[in-house]
PDB file of N, CA and C in Angstrom:
ATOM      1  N   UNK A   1     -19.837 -25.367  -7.886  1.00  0.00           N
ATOM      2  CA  UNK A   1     -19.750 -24.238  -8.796  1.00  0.00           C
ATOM      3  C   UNK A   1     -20.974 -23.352  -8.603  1.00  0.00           C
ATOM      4  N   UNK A   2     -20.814 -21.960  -8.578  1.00  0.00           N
ATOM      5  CA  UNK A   2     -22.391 -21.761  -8.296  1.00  0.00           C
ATOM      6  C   UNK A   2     -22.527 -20.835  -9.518  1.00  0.00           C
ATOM      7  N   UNK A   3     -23.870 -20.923  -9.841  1.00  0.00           N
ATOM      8  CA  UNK A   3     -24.701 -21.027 -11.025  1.00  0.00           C
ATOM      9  C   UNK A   3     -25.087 -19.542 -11.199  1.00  0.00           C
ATOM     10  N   UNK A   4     -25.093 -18.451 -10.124  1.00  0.00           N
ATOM     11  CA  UNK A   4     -25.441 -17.453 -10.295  1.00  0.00           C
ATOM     12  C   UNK A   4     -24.538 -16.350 -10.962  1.00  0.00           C
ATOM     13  N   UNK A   5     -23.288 -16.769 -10.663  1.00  0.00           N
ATOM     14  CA  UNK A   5     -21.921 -15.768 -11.603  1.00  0.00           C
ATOM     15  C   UNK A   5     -21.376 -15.072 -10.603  1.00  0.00           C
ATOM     16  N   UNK A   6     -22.070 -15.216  -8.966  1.00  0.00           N
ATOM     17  CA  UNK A   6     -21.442 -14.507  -8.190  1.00  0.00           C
ATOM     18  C   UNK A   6     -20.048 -15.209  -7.244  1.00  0.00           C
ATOM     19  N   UNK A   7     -19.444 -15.704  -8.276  1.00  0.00           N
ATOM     20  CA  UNK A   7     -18.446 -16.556  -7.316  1.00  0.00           C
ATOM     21  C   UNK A   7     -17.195 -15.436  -7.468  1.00  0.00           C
ATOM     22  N   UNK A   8     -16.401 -15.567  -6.192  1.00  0.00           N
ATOM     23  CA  UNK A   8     -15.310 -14.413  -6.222  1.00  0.00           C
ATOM     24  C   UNK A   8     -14.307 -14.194  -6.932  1.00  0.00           C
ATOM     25  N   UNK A   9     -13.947 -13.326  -7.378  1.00  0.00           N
ATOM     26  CA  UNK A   9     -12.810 -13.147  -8.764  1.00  0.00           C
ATOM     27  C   UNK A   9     -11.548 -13.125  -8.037  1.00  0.00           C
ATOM     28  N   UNK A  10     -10.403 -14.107  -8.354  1.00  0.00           N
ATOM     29  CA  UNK A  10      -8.787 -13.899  -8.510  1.00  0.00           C
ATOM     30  C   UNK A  10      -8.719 -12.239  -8.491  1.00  0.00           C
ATOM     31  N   UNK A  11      -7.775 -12.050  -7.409  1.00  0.00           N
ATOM     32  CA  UNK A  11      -7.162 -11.178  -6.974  1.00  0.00           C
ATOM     33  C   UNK A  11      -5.810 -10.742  -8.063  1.00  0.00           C
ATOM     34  N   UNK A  12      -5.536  -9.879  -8.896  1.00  0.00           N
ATOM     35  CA  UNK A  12      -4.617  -9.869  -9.342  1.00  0.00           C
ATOM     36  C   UNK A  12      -2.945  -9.822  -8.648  1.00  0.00           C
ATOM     37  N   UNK A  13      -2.425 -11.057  -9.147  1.00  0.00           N
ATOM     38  CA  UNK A  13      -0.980 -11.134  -8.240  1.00  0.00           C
ATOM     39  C   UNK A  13      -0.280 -10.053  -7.630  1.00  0.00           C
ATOM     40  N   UNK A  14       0.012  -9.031  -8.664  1.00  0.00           N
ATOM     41  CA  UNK A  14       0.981  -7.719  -7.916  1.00  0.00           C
ATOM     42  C   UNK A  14      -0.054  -6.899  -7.022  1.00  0.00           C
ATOM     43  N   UNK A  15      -1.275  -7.000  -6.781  1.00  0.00           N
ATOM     44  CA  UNK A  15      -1.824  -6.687  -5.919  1.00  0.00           C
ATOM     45  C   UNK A  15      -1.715  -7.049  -4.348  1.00  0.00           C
ATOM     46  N   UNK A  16      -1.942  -8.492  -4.242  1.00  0.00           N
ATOM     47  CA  UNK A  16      -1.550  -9.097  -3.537  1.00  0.00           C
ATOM     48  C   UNK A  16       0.302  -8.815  -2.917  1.00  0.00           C
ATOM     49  N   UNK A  17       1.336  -8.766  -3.795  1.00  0.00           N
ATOM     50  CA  UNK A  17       2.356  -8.669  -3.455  1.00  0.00           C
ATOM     51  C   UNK A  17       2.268  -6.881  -2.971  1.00  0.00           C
ATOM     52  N   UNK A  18       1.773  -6.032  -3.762  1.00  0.00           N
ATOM     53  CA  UNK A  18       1.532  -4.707  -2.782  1.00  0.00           C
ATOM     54  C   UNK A  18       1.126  -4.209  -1.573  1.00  0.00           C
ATOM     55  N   UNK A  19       0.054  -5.146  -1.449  1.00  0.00           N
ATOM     56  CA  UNK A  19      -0.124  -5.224   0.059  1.00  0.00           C
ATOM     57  C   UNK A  19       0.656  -5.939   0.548  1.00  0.00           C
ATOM     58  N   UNK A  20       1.551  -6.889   0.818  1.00  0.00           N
ATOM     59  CA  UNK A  20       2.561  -7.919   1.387  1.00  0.00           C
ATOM     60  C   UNK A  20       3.535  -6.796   1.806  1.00  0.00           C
ATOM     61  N   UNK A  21       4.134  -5.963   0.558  1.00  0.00           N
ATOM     62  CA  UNK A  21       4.944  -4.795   1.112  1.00  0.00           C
ATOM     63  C   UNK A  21       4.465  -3.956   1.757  1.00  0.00           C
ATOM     64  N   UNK A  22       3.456  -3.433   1.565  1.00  0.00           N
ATOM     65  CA  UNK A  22       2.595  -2.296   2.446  1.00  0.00           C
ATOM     66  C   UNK A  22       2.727  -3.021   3.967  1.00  0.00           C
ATOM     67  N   UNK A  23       2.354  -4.322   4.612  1.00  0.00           N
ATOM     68  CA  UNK A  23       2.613  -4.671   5.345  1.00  0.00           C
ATOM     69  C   UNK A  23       4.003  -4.654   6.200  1.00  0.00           C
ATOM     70  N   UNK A  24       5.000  -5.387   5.372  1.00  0.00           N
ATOM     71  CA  UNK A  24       6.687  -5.408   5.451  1.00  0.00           C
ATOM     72  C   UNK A  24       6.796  -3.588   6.038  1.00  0.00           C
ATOM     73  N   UNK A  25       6.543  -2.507   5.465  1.00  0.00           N
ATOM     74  CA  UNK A  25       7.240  -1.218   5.186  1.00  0.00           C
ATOM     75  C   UNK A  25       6.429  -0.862   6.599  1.00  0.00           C
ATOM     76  N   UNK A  26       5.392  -0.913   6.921  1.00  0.00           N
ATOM     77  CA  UNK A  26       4.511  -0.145   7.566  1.00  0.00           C
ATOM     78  C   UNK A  26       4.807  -0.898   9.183  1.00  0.00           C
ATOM     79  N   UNK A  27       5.246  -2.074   9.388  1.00  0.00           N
ATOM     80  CA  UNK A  27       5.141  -2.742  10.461  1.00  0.00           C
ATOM     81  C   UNK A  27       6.679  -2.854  11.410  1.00  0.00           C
ATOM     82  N   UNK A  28       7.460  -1.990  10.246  1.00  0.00           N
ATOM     83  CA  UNK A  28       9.035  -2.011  10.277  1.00  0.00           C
ATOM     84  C   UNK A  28       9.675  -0.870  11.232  1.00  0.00           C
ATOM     85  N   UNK A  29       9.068  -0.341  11.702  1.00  0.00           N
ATOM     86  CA  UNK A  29       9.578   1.304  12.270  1.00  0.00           C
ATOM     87  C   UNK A  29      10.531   1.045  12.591  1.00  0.00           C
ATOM     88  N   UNK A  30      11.413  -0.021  12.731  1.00  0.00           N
ATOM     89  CA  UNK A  30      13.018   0.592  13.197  1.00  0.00           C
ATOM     90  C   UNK A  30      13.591   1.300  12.367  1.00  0.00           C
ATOM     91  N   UNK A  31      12.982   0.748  10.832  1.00  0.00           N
ATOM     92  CA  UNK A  31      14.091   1.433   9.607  1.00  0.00           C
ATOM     93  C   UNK A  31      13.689   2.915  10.093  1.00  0.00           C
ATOM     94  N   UNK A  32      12.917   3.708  10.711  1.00  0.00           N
ATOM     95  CA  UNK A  32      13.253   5.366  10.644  1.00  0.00           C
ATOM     96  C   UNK A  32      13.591   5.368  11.956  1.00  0.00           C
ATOM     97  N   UNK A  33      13.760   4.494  13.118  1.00  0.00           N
ATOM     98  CA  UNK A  33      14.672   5.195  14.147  1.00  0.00           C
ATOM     99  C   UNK A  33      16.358   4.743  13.855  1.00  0.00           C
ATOM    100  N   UNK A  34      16.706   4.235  12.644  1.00  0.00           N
ATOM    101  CA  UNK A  34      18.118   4.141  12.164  1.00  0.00           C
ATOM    102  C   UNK A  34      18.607   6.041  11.844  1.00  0.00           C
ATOM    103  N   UNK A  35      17.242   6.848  11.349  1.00  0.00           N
ATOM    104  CA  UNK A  35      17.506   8.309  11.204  1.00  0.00           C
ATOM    105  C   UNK A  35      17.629   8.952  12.553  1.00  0.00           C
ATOM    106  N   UNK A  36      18.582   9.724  12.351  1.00  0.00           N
ATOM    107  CA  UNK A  36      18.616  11.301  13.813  1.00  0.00           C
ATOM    108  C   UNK A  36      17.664  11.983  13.130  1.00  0.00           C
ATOM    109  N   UNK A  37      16.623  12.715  14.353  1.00  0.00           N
ATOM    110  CA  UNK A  37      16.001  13.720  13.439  1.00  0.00           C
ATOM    111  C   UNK A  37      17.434  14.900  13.289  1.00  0.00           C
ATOM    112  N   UNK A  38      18.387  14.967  14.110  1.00  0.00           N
ATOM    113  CA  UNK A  38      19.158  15.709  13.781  1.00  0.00           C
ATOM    114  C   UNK A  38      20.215  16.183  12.141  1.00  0.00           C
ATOM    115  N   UNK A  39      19.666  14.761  11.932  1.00  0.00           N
ATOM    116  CA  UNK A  39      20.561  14.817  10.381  1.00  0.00           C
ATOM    117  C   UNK A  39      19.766  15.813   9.251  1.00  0.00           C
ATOM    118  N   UNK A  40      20.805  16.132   8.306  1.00  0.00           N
ATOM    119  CA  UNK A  40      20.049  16.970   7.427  1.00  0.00           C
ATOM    120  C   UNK A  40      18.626  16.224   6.874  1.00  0.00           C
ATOM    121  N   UNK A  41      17.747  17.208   6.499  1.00  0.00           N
ATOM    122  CA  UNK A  41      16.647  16.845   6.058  1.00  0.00           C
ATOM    123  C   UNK A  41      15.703  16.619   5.116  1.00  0.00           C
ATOM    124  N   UNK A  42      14.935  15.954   4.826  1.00  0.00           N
ATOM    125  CA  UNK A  42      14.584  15.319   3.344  1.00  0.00           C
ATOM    126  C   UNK A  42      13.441  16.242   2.799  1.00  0.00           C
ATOM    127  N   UNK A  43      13.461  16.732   1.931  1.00  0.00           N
ATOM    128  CA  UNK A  43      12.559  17.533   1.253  1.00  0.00           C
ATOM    129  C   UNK A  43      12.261  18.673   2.608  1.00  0.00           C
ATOM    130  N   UNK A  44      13.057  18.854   3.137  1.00  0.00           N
ATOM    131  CA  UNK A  44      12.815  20.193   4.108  1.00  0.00           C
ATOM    132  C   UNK A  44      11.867  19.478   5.564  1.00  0.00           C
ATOM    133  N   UNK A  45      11.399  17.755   5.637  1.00  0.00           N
ATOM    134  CA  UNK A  45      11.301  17.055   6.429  1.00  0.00           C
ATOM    135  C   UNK A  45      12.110  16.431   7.793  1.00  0.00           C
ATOM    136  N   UNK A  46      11.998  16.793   9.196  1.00  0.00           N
ATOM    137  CA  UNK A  46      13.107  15.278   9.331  1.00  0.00           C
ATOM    138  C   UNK A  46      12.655  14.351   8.677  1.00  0.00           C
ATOM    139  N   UNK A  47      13.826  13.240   9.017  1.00  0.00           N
ATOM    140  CA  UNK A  47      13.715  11.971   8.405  1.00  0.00           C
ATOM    141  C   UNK A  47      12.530  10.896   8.736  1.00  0.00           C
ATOM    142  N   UNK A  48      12.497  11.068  10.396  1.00  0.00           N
ATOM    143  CA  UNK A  48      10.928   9.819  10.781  1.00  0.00           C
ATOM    144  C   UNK A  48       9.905  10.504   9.999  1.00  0.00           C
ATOM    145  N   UNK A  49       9.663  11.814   9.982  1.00  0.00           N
ATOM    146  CA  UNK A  49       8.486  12.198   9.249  1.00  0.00           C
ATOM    147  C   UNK A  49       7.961  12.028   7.763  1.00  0.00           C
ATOM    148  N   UNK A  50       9.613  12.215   7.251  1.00  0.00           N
ATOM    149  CA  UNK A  50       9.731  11.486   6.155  1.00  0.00           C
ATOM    150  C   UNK A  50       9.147  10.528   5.805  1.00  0.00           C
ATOM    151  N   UNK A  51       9.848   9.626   6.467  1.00  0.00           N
ATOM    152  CA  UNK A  51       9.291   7.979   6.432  1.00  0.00           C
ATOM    153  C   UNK A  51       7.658   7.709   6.730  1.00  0.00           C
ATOM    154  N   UNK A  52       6.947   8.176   7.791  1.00  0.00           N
ATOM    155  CA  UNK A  52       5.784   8.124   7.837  1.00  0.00           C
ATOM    156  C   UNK A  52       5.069   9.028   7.097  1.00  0.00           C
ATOM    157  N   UNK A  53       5.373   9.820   6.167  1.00  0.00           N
ATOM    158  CA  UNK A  53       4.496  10.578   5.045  1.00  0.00           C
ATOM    159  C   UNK A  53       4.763   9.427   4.119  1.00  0.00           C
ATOM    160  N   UNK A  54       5.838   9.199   3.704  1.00  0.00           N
ATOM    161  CA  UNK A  54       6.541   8.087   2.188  1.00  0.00           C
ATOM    162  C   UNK A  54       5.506   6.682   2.735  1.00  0.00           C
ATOM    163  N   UNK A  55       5.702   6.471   3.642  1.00  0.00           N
ATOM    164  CA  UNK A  55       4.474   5.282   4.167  1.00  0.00           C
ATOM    165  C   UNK A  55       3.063   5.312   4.176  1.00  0.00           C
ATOM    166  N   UNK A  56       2.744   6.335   4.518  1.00  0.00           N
ATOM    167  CA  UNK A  56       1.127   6.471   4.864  1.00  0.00           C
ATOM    168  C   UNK A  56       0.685   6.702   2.960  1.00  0.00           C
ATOM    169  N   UNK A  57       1.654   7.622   2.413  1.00  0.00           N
ATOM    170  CA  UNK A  57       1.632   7.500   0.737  1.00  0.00           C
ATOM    171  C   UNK A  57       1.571   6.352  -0.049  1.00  0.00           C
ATOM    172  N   UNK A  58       2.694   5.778  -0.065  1.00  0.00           N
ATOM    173  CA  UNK A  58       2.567   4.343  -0.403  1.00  0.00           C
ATOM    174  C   UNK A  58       1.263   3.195  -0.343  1.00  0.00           C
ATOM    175  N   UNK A  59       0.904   3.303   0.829  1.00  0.00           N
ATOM    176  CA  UNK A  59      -0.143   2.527   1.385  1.00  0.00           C
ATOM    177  C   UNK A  59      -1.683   3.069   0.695  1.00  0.00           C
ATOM    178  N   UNK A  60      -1.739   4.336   1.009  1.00  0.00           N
ATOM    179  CA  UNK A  60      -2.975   4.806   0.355  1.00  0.00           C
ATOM    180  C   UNK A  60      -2.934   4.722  -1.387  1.00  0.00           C
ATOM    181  N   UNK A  61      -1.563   4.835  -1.989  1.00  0.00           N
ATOM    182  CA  UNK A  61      -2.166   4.602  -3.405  1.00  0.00           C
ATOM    183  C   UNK A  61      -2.232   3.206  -3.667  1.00  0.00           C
ATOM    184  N   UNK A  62      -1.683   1.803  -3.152  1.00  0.00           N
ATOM    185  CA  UNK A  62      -1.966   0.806  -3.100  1.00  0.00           C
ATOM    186  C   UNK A  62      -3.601   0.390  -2.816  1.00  0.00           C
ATOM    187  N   UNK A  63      -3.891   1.078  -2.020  1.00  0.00           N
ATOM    188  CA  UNK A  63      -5.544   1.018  -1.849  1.00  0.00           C
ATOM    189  C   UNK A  63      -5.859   1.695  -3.154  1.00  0.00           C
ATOM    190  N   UNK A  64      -5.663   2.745  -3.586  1.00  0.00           N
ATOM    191  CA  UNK A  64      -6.305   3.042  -4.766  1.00  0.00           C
ATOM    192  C   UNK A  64      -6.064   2.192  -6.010  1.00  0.00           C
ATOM    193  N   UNK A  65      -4.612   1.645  -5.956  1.00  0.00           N
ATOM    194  CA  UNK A  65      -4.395   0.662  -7.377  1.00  0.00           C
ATOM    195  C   UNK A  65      -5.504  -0.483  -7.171  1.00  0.00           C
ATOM    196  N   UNK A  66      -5.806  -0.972  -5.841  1.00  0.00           N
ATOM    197  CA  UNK A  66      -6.632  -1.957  -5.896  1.00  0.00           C
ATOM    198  C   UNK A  66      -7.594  -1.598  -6.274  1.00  0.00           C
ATOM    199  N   UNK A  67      -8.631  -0.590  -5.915  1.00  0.00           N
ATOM    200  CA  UNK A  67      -9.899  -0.360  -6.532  1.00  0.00           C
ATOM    201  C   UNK A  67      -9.574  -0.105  -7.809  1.00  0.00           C
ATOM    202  N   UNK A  68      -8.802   0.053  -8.564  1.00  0.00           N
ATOM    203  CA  UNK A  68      -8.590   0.951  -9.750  1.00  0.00           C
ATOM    204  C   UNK A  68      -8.841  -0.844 -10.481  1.00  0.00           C
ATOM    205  N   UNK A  69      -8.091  -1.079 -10.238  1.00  0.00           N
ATOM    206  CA  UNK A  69      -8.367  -2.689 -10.733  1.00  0.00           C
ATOM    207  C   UNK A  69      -8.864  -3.190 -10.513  1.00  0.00           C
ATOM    208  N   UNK A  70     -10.021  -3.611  -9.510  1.00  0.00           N
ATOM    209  CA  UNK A  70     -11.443  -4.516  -8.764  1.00  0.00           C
ATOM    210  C   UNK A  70     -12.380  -3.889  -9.811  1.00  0.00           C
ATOM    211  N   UNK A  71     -12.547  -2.403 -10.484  1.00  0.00           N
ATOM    212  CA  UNK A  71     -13.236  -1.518 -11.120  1.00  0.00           C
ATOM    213  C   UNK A  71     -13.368  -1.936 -12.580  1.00  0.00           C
ATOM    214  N   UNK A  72     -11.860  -1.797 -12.871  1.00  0.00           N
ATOM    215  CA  UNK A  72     -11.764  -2.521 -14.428  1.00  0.00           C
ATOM    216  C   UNK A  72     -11.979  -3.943 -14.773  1.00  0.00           C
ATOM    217  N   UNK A  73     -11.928  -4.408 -13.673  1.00  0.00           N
ATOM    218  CA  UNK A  73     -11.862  -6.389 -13.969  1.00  0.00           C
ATOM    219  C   UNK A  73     -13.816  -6.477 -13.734  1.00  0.00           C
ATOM    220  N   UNK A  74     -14.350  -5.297 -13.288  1.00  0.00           N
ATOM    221  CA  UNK A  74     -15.836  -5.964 -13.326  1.00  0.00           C
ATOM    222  C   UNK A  74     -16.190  -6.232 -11.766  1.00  0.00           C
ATOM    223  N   UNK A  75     -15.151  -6.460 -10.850  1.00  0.00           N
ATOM    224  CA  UNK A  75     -15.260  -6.625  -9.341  1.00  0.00           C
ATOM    225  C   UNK A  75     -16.336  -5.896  -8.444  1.00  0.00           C
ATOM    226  N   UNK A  76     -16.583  -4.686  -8.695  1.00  0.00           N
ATOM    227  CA  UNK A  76     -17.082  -3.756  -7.978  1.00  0.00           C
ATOM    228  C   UNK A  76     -18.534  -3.421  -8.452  1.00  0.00           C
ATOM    229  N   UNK A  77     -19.074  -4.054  -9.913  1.00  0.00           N
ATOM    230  CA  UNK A  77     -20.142  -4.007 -10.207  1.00  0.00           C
ATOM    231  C   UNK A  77     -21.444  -4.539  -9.939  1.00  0.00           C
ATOM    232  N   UNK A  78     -22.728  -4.377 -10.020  1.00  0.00           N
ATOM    233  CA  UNK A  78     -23.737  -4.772  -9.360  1.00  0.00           C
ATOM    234  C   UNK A  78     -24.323  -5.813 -10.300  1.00  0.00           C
TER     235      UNK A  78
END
């Protein structure tokens, strides 16, 4: 046990499972070559672009939910 208080804090679960998906979604690229870029288009996007904006999004606010919570639990303090 160590005596100083600096032992590492539990990761909150849905954190952990956010990154698990961030992984799953990001490592998957077939799901956007199932799109034609020819098909109509998503928010005025093709579709792969789509998918890698909706991805690179996803992923970055997952990084932010984590700090957002390492912050409040006391994690990040000196």
């Amino acid at each position: 046990m160590d005596t100083d208080g600096t032992a590492p804090r539990e990761r909150a679960p849905w954190i952990t499972a956010w990154f698990i998906l961030d992984a799953v979604v990001a490592l998957a690229p077939p799901l956007y070559w199932a799109f034609d870029g020819k098909q109509t288009p998503i928010l005025g996007l093709p579709a792969p672009v789509f998918y890698f904006v909706a991805v690179a999004t996803f992923i970055a606010a997952s990084i932010v939910a984590a700090y957002v919570s390492e912050a409040r639990s006391g994690g990040l303090g000196s």
